[in-house]
PDB file of N, CA and C in Angstrom:
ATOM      1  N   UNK A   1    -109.067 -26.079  16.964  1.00  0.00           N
ATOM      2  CA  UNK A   1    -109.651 -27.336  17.377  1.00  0.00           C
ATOM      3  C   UNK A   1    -109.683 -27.400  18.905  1.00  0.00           C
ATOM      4  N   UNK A   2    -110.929 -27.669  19.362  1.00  0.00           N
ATOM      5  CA  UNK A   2    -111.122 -27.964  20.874  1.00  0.00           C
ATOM      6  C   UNK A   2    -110.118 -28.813  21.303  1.00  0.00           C
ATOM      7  N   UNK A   3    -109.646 -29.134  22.750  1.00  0.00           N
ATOM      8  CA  UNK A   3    -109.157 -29.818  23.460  1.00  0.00           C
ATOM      9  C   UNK A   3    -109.970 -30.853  23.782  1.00  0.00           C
ATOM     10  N   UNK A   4    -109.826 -32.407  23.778  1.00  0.00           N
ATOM     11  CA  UNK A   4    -110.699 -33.322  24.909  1.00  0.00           C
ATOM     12  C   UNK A   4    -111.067 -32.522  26.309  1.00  0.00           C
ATOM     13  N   UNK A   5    -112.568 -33.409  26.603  1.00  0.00           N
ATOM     14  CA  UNK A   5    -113.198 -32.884  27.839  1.00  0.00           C
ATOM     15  C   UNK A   5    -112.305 -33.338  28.935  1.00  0.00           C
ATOM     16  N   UNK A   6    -111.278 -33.925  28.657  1.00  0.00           N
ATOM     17  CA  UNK A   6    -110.169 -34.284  29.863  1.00  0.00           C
ATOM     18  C   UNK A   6    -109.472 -33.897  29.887  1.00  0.00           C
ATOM     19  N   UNK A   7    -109.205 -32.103  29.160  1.00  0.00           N
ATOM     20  CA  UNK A   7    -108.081 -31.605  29.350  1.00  0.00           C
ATOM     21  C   UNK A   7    -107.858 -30.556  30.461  1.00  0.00           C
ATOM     22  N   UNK A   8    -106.938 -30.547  31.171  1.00  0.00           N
ATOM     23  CA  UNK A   8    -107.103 -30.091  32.542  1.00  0.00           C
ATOM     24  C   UNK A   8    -107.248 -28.066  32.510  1.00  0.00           C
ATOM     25  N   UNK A   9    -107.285 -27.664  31.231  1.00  0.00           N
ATOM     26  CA  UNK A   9    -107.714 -26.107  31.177  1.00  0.00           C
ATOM     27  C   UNK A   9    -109.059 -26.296  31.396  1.00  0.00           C
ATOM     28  N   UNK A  10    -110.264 -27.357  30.742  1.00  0.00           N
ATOM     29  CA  UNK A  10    -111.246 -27.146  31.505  1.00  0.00           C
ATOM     30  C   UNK A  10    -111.898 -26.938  32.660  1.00  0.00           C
ATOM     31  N   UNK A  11    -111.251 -27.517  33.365  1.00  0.00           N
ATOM     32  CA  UNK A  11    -111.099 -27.592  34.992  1.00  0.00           C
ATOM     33  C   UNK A  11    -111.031 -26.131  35.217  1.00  0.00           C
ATOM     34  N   UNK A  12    -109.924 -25.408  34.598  1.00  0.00           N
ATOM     35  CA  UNK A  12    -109.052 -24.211  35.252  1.00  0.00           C
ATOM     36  C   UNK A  12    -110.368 -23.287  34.595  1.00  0.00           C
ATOM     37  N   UNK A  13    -111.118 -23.402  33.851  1.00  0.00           N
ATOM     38  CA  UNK A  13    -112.105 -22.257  33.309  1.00  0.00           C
ATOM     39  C   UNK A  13    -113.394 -22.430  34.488  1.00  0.00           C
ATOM     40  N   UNK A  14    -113.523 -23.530  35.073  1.00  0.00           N
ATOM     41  CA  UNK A  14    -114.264 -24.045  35.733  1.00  0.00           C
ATOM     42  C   UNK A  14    -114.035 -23.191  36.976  1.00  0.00           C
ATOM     43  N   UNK A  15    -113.046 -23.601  37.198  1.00  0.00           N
ATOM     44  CA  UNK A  15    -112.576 -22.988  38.693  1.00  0.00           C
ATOM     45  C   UNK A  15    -111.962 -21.751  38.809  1.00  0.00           C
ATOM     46  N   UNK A  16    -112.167 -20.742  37.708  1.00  0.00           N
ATOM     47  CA  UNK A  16    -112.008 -19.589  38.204  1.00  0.00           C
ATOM     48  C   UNK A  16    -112.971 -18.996  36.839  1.00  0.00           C
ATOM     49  N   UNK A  17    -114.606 -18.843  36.878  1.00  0.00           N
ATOM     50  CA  UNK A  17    -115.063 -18.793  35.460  1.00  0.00           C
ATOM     51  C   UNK A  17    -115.256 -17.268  34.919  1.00  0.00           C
ATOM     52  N   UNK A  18    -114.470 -16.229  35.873  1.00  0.00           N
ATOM     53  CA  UNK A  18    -114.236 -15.194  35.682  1.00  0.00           C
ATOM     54  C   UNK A  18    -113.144 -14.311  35.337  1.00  0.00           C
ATOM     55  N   UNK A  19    -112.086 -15.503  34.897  1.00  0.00           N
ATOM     56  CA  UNK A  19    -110.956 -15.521  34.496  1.00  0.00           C
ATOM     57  C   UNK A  19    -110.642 -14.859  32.897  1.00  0.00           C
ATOM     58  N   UNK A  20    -111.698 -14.994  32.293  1.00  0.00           N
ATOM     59  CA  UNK A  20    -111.689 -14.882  30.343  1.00  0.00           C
ATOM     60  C   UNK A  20    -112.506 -13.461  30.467  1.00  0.00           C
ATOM     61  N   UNK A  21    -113.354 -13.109  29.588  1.00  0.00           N
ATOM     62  CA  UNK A  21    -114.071 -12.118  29.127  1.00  0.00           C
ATOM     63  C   UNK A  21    -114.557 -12.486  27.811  1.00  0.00           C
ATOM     64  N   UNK A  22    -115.629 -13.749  27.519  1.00  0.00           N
ATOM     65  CA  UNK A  22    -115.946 -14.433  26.345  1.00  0.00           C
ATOM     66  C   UNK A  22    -117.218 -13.148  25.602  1.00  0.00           C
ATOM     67  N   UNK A  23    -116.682 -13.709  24.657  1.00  0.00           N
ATOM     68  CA  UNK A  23    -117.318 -12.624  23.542  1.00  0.00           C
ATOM     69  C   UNK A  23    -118.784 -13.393  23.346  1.00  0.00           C
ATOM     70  N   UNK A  24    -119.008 -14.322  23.219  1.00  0.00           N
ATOM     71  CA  UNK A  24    -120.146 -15.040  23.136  1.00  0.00           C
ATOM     72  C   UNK A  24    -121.079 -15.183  23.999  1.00  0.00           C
ATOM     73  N   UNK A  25    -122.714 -14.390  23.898  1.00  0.00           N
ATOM     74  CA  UNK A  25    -123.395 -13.960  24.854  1.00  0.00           C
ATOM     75  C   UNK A  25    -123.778 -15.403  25.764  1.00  0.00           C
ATOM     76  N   UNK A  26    -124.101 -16.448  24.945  1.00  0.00           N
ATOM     77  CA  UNK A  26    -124.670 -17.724  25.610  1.00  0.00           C
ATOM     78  C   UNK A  26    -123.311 -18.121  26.802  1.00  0.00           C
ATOM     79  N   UNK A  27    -122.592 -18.073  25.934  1.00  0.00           N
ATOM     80  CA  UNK A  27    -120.778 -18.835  27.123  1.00  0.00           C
ATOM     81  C   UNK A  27    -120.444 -17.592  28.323  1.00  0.00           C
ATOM     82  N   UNK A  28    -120.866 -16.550  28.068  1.00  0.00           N
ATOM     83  CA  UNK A  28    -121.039 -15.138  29.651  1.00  0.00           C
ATOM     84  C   UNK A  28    -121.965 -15.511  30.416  1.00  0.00           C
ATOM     85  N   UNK A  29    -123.470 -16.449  29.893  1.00  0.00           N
ATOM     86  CA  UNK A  29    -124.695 -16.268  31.120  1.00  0.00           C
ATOM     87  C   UNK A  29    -123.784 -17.746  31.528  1.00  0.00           C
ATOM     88  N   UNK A  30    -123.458 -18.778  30.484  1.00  0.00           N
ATOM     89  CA  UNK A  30    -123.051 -19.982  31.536  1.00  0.00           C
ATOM     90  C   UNK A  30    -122.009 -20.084  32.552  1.00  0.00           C
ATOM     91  N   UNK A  31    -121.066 -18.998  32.298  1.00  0.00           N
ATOM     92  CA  UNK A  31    -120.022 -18.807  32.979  1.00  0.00           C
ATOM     93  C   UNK A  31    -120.354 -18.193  34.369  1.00  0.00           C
ATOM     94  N   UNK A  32    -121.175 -16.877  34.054  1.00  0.00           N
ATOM     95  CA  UNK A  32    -121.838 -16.350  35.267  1.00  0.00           C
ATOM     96  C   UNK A  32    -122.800 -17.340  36.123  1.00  0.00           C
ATOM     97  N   UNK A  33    -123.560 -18.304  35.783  1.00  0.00           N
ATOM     98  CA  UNK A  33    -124.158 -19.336  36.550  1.00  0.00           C
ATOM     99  C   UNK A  33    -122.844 -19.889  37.083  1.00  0.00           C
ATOM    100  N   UNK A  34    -121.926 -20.524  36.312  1.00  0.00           N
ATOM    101  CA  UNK A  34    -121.305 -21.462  37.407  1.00  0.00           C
ATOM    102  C   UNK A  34    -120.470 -20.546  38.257  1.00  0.00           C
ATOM    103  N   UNK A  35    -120.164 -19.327  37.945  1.00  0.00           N
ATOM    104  CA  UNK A  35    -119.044 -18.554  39.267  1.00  0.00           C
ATOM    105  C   UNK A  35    -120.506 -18.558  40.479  1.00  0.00           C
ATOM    106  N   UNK A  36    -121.638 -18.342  40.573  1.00  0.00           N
ATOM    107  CA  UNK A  36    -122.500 -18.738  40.949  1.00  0.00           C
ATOM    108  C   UNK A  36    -122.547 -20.116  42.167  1.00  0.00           C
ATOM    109  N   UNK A  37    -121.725 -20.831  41.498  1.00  0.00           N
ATOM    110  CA  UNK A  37    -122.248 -22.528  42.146  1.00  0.00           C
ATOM    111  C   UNK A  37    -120.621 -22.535  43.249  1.00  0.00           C
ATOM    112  N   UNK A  38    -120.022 -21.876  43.299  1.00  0.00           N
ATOM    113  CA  UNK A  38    -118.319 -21.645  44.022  1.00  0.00           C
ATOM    114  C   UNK A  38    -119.379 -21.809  45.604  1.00  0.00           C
ATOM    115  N   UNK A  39    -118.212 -22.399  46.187  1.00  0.00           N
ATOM    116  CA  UNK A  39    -117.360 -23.915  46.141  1.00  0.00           C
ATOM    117  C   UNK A  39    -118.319 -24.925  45.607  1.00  0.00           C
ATOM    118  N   UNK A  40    -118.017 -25.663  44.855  1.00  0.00           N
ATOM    119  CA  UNK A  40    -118.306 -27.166  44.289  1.00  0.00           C
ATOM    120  C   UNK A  40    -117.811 -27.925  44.742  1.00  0.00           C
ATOM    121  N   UNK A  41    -118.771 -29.228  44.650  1.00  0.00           N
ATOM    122  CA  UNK A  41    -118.322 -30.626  45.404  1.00  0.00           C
ATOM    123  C   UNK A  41    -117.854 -31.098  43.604  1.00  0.00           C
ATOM    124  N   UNK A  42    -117.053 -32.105  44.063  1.00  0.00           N
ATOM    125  CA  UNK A  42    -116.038 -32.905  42.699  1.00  0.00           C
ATOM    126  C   UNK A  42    -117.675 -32.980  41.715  1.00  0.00           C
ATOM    127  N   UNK A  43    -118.319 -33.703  42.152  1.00  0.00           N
ATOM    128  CA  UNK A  43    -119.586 -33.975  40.887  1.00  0.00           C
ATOM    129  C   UNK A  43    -119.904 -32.843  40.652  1.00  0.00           C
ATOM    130  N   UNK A  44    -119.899 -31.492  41.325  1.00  0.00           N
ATOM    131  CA  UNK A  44    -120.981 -30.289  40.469  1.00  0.00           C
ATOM    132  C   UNK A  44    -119.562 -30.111  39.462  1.00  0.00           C
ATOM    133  N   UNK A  45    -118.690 -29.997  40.333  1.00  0.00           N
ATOM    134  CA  UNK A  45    -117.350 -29.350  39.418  1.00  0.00           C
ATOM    135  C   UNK A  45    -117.195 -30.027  37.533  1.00  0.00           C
ATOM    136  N   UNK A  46    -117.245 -31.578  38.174  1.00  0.00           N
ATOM    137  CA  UNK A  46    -117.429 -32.638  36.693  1.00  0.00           C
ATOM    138  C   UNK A  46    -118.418 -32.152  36.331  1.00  0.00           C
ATOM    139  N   UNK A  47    -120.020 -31.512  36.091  1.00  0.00           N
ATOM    140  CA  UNK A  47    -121.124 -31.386  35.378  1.00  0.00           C
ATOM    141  C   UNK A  47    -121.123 -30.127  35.059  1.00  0.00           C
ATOM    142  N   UNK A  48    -120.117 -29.398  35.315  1.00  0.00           N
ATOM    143  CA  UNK A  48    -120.112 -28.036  35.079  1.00  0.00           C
ATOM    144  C   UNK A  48    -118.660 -27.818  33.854  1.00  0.00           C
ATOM    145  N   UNK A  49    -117.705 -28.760  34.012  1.00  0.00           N
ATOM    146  CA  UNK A  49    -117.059 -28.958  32.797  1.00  0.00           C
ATOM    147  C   UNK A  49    -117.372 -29.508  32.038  1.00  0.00           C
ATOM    148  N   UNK A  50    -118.242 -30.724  32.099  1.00  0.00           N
ATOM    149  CA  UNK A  50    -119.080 -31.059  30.677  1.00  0.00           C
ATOM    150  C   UNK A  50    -119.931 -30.006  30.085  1.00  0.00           C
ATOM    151  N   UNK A  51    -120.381 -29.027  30.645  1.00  0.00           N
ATOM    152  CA  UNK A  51    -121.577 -28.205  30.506  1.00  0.00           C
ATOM    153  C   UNK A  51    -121.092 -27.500  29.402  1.00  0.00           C
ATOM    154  N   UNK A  52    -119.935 -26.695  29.911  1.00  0.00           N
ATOM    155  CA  UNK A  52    -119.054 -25.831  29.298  1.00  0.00           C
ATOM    156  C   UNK A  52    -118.218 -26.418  28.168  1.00  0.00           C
ATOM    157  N   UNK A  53    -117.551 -27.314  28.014  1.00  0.00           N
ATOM    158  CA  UNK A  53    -117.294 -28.306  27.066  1.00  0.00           C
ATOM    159  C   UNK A  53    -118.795 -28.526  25.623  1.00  0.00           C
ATOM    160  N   UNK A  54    -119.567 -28.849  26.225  1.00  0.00           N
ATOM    161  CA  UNK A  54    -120.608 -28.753  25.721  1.00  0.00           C
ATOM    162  C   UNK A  54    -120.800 -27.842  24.705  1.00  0.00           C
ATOM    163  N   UNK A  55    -121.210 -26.655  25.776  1.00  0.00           N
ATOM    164  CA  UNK A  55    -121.240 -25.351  24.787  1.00  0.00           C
ATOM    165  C   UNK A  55    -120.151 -24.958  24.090  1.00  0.00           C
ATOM    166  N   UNK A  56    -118.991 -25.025  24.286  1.00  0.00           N
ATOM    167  CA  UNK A  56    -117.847 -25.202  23.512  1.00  0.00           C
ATOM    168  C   UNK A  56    -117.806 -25.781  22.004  1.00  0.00           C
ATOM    169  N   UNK A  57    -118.030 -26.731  22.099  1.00  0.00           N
ATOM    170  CA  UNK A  57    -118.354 -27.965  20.998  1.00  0.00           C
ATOM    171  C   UNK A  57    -119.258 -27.567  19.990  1.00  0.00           C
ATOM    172  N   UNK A  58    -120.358 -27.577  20.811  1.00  0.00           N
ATOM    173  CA  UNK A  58    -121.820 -27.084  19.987  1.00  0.00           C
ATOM    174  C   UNK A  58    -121.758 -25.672  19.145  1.00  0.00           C
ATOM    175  N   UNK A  59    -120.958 -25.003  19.864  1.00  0.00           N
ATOM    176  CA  UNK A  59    -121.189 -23.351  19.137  1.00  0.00           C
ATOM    177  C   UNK A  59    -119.554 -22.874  18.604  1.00  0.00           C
ATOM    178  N   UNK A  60    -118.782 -24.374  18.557  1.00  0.00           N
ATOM    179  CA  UNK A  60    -117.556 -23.616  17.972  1.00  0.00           C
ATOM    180  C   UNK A  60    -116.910 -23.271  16.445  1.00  0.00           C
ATOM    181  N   UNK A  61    -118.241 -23.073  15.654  1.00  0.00           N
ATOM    182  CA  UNK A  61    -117.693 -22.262  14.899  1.00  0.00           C
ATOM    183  C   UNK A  61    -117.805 -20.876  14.536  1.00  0.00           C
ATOM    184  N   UNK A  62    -118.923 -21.192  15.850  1.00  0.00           N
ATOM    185  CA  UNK A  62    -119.238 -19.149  16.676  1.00  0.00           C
ATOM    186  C   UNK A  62    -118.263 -18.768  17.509  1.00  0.00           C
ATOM    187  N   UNK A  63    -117.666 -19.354  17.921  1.00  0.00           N
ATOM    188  CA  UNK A  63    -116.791 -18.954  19.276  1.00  0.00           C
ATOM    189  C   UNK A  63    -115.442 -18.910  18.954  1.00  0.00           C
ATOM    190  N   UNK A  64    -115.046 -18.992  17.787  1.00  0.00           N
ATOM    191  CA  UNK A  64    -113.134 -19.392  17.340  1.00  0.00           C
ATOM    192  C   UNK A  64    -112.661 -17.724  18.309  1.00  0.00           C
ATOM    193  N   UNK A  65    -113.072 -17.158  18.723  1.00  0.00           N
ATOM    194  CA  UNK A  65    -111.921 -15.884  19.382  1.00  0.00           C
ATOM    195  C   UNK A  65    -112.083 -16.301  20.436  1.00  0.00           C
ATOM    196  N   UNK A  66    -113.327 -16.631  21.101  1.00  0.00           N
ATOM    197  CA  UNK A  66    -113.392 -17.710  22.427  1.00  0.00           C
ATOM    198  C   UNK A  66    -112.136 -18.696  22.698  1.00  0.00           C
ATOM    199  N   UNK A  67    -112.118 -19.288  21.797  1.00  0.00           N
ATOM    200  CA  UNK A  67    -111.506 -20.454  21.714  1.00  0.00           C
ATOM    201  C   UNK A  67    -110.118 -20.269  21.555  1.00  0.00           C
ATOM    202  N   UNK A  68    -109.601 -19.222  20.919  1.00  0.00           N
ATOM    203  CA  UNK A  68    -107.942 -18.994  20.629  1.00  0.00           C
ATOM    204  C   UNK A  68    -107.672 -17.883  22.118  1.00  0.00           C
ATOM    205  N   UNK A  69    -108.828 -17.471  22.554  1.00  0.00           N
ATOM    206  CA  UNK A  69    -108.313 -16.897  23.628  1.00  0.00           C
ATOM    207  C   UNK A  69    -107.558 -17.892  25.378  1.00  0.00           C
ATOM    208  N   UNK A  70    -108.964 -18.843  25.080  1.00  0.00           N
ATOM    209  CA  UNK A  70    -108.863 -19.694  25.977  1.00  0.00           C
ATOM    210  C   UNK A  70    -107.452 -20.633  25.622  1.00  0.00           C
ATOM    211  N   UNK A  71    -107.736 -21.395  24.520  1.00  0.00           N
ATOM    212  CA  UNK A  71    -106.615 -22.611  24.193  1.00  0.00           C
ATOM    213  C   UNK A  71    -105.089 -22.050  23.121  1.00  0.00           C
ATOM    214  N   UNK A  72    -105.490 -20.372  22.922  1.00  0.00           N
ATOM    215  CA  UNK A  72    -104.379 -20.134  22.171  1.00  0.00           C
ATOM    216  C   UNK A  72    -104.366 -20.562  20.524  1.00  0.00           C
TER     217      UNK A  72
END
């Protein structure tokens, strides 16, 4: 089960989005866009954890090794 979008590992995937090695081709191009957007102002940073949250949500019953990698 996902974490709320207010949980502060989102942040941490955010701010370092080269940190994982996601198996899921769509969650590698979004990740590679936002290592892309470094340094962020607070609002790109917030629209870039919803983003990812997002895709999280939407594709997680594609992503469960994603997901136990990230949240364990």
């Amino acid at each position: 089960m996902l974490p709320g979008p207010n949980d502060s590992r989102w942040g941490a995937i955010v701010d370092d989005p080269n940190r994982f090695s996601f198996s899921f081709l769509a969650l590698r191009i979004l990740m590679q866009r936002i290592s892309r957007r470094s340094p962020m102002s607070p609002a790109e940073r917030t629209a870039a954890i919803d983003e990812v949250y997002a895709c999280f949500k939407k594709n997680e019953p594609l992503i469960a090794a994603d997901i136990t990698a990230v949240f364990g």
